[in-house]
Protein backbone atom coordinates (compact mmCIF):
# COMPACT_ATOMS: atom_id res chain seq x y z
CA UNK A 1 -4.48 -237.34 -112.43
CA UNK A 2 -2.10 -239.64 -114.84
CA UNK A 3 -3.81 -238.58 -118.53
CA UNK A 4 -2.16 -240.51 -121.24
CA UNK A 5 -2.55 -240.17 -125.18
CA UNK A 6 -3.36 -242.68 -127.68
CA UNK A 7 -0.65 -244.58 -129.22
CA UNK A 8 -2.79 -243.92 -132.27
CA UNK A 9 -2.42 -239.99 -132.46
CA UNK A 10 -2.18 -238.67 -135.58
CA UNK A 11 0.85 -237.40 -137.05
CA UNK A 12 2.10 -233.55 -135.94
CA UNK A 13 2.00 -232.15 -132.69
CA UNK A 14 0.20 -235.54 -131.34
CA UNK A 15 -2.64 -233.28 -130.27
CA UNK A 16 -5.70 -234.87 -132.53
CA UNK A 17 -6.74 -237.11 -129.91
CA UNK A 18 -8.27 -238.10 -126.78
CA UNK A 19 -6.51 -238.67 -123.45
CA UNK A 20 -7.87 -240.90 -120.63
CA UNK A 21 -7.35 -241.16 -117.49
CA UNK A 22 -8.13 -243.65 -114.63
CA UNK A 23 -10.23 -242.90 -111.33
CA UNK A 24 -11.05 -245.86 -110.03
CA UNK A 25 -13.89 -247.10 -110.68
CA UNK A 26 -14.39 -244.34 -113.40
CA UNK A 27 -12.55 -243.48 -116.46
CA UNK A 28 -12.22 -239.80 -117.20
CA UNK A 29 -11.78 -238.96 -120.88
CA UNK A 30 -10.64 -234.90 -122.15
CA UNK A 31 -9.63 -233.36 -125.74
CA UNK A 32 -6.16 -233.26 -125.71
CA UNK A 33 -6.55 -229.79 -127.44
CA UNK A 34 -8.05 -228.61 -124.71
CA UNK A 35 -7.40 -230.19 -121.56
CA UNK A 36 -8.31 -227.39 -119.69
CA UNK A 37 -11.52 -227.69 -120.43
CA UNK A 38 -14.56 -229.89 -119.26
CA UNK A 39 -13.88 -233.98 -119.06
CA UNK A 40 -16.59 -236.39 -119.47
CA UNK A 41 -16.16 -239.47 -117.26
CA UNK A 42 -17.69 -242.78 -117.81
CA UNK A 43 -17.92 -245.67 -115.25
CA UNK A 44 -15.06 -248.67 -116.10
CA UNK A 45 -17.41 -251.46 -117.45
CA UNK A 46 -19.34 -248.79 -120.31
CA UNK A 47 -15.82 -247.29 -121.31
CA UNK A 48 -14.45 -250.83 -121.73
CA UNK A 49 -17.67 -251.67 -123.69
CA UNK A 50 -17.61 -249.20 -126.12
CA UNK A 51 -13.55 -249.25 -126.31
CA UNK A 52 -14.71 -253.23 -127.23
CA UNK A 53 -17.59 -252.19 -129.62
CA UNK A 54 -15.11 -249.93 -131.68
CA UNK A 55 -12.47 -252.40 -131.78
CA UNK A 56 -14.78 -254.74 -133.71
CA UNK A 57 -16.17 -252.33 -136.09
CA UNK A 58 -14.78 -248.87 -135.54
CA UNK A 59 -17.13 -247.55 -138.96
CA UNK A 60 -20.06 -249.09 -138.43
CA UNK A 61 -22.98 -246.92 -137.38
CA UNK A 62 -25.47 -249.91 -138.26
CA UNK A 63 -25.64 -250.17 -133.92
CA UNK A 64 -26.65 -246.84 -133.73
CA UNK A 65 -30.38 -245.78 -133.62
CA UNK A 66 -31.36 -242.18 -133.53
């Protein structure tokens, strides 16, 4: 698997993000803290959609019901 980091990691180590990587047609996602441990993977079109979603308004929870 090809993970890759955010160009938007924070500053230090560059370890305050997520990685992703691409399975075709999945998208596998770890803590790049801990990328030994589990990875959640979503399929392509819902990973794009939220990627889209938080592009628009990253701080909004107003979408969010709970």
């Amino acid at each position: 698997m090809n993970w890759r980091k955010s160009t938007y990691s924070g500053g230090g180590e560059g370890n305050t993000c997520v990685e992703i990587a691409e399975l075709h047609p999945r998208i596998a996602v770890r803590d790049s803290k801990a990328p030994a441990r589990a990875t959640l993977s979503f399929p392509t079109p819902a990973f794009t959609a939220l990627i889209d979603h938080l592009k628009e308004d990253p701080w909004s929870d107003a979408h969010i019901s709970g």
